[in-house]
PDB file of N, CA and C in Angstrom:
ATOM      1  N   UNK A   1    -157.385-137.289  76.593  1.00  0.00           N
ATOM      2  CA  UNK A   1    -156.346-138.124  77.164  1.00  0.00           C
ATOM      3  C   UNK A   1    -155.070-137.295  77.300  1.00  0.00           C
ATOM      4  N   UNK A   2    -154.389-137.378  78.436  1.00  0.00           N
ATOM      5  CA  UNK A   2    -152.899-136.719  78.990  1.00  0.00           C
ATOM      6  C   UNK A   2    -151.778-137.254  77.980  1.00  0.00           C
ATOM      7  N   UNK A   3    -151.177-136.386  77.661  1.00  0.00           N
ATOM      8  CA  UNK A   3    -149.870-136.555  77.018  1.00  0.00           C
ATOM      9  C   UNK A   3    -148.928-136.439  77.953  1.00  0.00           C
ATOM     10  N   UNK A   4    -149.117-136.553  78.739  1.00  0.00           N
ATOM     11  CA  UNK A   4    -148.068-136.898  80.193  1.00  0.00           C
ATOM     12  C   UNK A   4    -147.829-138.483  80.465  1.00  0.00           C
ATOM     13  N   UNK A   5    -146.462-138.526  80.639  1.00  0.00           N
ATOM     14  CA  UNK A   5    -146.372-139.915  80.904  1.00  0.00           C
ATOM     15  C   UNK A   5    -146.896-140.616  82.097  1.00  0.00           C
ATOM     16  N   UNK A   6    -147.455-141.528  81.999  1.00  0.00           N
ATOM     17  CA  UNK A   6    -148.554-142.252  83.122  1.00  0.00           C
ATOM     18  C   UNK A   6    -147.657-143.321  83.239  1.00  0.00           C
ATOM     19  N   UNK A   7    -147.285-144.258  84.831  1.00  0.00           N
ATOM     20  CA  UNK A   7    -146.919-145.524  85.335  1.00  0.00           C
ATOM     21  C   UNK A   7    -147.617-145.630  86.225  1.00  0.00           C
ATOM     22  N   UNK A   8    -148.510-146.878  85.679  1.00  0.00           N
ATOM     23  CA  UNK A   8    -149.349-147.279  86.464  1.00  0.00           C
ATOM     24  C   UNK A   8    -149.052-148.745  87.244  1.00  0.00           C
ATOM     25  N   UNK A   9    -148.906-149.208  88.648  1.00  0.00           N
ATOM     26  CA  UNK A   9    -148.966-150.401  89.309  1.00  0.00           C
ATOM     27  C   UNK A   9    -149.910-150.496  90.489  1.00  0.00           C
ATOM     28  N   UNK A  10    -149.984-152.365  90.533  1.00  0.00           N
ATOM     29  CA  UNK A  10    -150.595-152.112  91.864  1.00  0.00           C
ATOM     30  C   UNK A  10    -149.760-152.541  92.906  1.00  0.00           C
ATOM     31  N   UNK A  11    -150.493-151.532  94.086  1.00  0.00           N
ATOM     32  CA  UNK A  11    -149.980-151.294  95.545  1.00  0.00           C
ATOM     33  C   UNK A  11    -150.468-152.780  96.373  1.00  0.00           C
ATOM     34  N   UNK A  12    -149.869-153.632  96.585  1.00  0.00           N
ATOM     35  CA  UNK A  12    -150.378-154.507  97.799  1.00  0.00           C
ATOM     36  C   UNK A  12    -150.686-153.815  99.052  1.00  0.00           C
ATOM     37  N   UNK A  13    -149.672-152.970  99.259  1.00  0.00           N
ATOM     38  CA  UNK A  13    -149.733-152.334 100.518  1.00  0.00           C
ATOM     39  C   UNK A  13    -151.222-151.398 100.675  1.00  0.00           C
ATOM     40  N   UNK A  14    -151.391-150.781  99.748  1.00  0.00           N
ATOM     41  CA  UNK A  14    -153.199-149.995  99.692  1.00  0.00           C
ATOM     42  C   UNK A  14    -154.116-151.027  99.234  1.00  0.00           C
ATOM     43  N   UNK A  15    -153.656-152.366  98.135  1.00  0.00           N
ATOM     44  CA  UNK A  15    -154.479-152.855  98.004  1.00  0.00           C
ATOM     45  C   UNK A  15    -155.241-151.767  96.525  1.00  0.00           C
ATOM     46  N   UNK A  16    -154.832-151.557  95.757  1.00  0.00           N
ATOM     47  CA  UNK A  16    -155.126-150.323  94.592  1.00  0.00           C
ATOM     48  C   UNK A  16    -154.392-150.312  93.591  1.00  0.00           C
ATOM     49  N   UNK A  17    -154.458-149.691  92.812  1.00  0.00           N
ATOM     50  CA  UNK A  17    -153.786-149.066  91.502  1.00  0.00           C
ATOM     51  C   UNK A  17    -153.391-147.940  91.697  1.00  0.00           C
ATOM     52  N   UNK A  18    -151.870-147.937  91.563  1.00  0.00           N
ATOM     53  CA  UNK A  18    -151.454-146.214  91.779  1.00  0.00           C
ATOM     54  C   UNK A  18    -151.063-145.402  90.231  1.00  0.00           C
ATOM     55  N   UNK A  19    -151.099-144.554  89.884  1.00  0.00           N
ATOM     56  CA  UNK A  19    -150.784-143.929  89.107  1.00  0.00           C
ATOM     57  C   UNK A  19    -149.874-143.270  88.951  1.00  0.00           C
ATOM     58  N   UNK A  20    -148.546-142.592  88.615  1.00  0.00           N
ATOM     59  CA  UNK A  20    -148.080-142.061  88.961  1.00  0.00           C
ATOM     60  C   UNK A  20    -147.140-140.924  87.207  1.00  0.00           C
ATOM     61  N   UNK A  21    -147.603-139.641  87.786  1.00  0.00           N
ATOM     62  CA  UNK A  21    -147.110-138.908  86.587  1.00  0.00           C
ATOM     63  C   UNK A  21    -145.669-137.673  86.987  1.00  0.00           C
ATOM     64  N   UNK A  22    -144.827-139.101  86.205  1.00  0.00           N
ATOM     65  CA  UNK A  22    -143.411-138.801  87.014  1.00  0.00           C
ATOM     66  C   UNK A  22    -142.626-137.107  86.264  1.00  0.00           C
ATOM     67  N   UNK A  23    -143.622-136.595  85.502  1.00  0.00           N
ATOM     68  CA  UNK A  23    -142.905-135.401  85.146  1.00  0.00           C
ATOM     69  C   UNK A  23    -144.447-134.461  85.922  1.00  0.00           C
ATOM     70  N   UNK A  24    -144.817-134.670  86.566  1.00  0.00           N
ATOM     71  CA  UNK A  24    -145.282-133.558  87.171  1.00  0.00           C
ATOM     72  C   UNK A  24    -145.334-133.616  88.959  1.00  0.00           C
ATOM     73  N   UNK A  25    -143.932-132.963  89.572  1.00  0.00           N
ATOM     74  CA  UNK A  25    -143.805-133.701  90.975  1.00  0.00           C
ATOM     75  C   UNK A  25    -145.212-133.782  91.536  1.00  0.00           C
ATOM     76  N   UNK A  26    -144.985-134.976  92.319  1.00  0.00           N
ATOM     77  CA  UNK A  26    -146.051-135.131  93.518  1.00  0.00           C
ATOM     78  C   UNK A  26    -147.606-135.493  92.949  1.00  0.00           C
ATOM     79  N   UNK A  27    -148.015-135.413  91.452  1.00  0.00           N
ATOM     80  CA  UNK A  27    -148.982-136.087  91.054  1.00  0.00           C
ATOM     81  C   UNK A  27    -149.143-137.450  90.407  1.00  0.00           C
ATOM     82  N   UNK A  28    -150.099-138.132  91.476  1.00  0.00           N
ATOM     83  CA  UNK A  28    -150.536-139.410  91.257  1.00  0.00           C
ATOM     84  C   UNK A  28    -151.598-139.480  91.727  1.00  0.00           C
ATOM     85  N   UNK A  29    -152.328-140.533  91.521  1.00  0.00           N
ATOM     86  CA  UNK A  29    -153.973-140.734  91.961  1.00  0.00           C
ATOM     87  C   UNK A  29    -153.781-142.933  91.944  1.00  0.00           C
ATOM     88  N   UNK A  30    -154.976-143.300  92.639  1.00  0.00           N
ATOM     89  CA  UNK A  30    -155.617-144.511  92.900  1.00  0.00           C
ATOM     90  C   UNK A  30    -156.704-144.635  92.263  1.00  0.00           C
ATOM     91  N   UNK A  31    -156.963-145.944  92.089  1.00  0.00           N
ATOM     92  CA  UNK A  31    -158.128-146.356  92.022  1.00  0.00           C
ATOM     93  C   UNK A  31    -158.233-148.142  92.348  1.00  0.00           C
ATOM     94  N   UNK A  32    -159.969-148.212  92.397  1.00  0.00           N
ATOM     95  CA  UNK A  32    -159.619-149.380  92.865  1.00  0.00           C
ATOM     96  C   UNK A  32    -159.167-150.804  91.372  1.00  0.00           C
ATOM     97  N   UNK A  33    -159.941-149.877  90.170  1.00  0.00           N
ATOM     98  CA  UNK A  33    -159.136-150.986  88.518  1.00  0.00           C
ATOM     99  C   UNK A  33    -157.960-149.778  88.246  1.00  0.00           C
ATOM    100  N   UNK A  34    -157.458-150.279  87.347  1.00  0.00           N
ATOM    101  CA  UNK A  34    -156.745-149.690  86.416  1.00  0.00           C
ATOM    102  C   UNK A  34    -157.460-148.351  85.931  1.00  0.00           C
ATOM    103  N   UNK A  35    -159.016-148.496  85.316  1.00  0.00           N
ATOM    104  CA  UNK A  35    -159.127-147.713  84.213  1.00  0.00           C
ATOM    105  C   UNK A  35    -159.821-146.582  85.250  1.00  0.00           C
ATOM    106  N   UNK A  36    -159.915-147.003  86.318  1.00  0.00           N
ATOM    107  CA  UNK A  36    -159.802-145.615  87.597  1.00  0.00           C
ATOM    108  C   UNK A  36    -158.970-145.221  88.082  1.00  0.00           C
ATOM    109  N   UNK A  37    -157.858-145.584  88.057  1.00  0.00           N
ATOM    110  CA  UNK A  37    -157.168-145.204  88.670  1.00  0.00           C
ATOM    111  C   UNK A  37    -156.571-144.021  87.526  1.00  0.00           C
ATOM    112  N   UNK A  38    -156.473-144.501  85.993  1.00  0.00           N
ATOM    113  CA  UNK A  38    -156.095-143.849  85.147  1.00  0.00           C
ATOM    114  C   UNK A  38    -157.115-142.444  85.107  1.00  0.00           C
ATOM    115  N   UNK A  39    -158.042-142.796  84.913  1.00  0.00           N
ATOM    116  CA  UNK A  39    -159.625-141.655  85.160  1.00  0.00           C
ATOM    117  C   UNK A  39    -158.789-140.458  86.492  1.00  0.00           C
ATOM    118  N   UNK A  40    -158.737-141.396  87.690  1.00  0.00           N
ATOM    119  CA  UNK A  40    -158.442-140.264  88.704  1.00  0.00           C
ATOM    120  C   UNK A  40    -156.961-139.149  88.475  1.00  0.00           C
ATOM    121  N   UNK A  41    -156.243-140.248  87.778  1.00  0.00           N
ATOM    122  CA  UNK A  41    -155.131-139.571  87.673  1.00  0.00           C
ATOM    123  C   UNK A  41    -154.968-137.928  86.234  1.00  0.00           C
ATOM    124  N   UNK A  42    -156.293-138.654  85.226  1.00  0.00           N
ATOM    125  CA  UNK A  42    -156.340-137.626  84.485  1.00  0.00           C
ATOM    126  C   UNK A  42    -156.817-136.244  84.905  1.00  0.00           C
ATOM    127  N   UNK A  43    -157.819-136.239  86.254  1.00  0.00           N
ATOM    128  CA  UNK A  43    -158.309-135.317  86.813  1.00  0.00           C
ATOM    129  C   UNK A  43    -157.600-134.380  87.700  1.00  0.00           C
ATOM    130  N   UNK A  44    -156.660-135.540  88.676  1.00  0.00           N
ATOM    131  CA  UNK A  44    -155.453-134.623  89.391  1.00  0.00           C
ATOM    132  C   UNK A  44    -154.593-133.959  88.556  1.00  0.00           C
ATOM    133  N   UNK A  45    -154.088-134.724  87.040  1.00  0.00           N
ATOM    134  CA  UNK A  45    -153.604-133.348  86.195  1.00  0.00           C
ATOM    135  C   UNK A  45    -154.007-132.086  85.729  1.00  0.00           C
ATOM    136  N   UNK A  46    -155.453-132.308  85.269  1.00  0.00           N
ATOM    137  CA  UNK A  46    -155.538-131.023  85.396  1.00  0.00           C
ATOM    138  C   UNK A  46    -155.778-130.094  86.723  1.00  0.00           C
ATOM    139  N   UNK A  47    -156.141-130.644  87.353  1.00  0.00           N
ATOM    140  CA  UNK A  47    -155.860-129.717  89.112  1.00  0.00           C
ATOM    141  C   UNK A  47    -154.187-129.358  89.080  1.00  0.00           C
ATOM    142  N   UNK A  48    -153.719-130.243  89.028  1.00  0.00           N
ATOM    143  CA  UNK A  48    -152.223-130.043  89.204  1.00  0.00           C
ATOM    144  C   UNK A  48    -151.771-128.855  88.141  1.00  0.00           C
ATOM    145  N   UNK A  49    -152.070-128.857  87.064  1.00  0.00           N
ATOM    146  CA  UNK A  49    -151.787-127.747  85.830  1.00  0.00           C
ATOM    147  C   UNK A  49    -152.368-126.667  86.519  1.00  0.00           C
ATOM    148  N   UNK A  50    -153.467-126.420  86.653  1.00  0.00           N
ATOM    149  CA  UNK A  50    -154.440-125.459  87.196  1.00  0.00           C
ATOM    150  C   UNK A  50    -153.595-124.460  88.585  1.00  0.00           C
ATOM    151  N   UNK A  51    -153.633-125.493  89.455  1.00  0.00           N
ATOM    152  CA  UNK A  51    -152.892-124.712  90.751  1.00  0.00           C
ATOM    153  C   UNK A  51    -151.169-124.419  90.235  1.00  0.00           C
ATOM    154  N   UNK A  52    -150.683-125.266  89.715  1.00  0.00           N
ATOM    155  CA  UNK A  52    -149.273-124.132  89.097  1.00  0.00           C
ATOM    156  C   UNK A  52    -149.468-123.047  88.350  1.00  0.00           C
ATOM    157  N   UNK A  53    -150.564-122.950  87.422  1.00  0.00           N
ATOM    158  CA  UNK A  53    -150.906-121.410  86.955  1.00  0.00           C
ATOM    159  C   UNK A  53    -151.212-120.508  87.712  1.00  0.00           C
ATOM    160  N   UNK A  54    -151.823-120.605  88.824  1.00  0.00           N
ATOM    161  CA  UNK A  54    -152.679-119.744  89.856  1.00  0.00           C
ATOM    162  C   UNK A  54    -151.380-119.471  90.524  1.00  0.00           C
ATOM    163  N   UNK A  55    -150.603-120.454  90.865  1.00  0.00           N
ATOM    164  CA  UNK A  55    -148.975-120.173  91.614  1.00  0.00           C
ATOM    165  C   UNK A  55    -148.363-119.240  91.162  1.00  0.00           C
ATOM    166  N   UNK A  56    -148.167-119.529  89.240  1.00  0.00           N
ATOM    167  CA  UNK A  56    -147.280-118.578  88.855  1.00  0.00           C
ATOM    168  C   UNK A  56    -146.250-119.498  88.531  1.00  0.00           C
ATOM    169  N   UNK A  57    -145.780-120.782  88.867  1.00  0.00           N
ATOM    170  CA  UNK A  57    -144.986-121.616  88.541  1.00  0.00           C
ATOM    171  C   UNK A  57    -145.049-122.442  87.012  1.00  0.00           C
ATOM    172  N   UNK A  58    -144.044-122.904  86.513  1.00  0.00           N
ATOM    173  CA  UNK A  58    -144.043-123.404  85.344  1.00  0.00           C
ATOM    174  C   UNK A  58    -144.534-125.006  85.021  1.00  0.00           C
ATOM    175  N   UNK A  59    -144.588-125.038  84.095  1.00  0.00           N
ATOM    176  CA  UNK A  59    -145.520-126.192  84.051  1.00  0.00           C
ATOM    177  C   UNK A  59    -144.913-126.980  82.964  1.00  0.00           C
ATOM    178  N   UNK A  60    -144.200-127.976  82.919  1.00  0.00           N
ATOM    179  CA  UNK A  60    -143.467-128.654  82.265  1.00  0.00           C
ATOM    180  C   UNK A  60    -144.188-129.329  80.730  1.00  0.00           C
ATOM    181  N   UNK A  61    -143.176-129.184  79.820  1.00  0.00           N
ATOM    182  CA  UNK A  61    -143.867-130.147  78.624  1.00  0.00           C
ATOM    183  C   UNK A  61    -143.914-131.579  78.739  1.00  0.00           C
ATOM    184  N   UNK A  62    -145.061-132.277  78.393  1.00  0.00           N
ATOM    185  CA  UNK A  62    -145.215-133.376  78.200  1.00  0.00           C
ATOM    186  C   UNK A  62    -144.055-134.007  77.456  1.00  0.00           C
ATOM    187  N   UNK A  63    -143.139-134.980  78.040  1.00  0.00           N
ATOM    188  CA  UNK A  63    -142.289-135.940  76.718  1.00  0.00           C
ATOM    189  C   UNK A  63    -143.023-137.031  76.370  1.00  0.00           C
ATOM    190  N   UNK A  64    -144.414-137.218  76.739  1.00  0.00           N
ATOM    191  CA  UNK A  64    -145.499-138.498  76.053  1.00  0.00           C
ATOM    192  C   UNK A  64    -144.795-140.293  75.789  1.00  0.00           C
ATOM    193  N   UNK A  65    -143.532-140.365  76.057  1.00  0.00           N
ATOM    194  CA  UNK A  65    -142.988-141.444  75.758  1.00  0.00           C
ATOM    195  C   UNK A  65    -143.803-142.640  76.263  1.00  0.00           C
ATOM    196  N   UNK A  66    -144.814-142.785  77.512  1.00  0.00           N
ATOM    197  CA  UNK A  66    -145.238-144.016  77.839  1.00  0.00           C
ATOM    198  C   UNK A  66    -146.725-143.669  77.882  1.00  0.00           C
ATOM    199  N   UNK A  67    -147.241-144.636  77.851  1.00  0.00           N
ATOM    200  CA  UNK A  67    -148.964-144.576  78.499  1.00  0.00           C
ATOM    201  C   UNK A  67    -148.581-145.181  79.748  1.00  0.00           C
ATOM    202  N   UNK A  68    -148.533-146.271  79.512  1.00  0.00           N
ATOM    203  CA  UNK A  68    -148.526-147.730  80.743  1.00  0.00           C
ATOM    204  C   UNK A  68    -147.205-148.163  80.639  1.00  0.00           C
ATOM    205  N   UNK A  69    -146.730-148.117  81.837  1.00  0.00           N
ATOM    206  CA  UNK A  69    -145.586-148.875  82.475  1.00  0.00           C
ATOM    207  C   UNK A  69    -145.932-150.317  83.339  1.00  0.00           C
TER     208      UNK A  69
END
């Protein structure tokens, strides 16, 4: 499980669960429950960690303060 802070809602507009992990720009993931959307979002972090190493860019510490928003 991510020690990254996770806010999770749902989108009327997609019709989904968005995820959103506000200390790592630009990563979030869907799903169509909650506990996929959380699943997808744990996977785009590590992609997201992964391709900033390969970049060369830094990769922020977790402040863990929330699971669910």
């Amino acid at each position: 499980m991510t020690r990254y802070e996770l806010i999770i809602y749902w989108s009327e507009a997609d019709d989904c669960f968005v995820v959103e992990v506000p200390e790592l720009p630009g990563c979030m993931a869907v799903g169509a429950t909650d506990g996929e959307a959380v699943a997808n979002a744990e996977r785009v972090i590590g992609e997201w960690i992964a391709t900033a190493r390969d970049l060369g860019r830094p990769i922020p510490e977790p402040r863990g303060r929330l699971k669910y928003a």
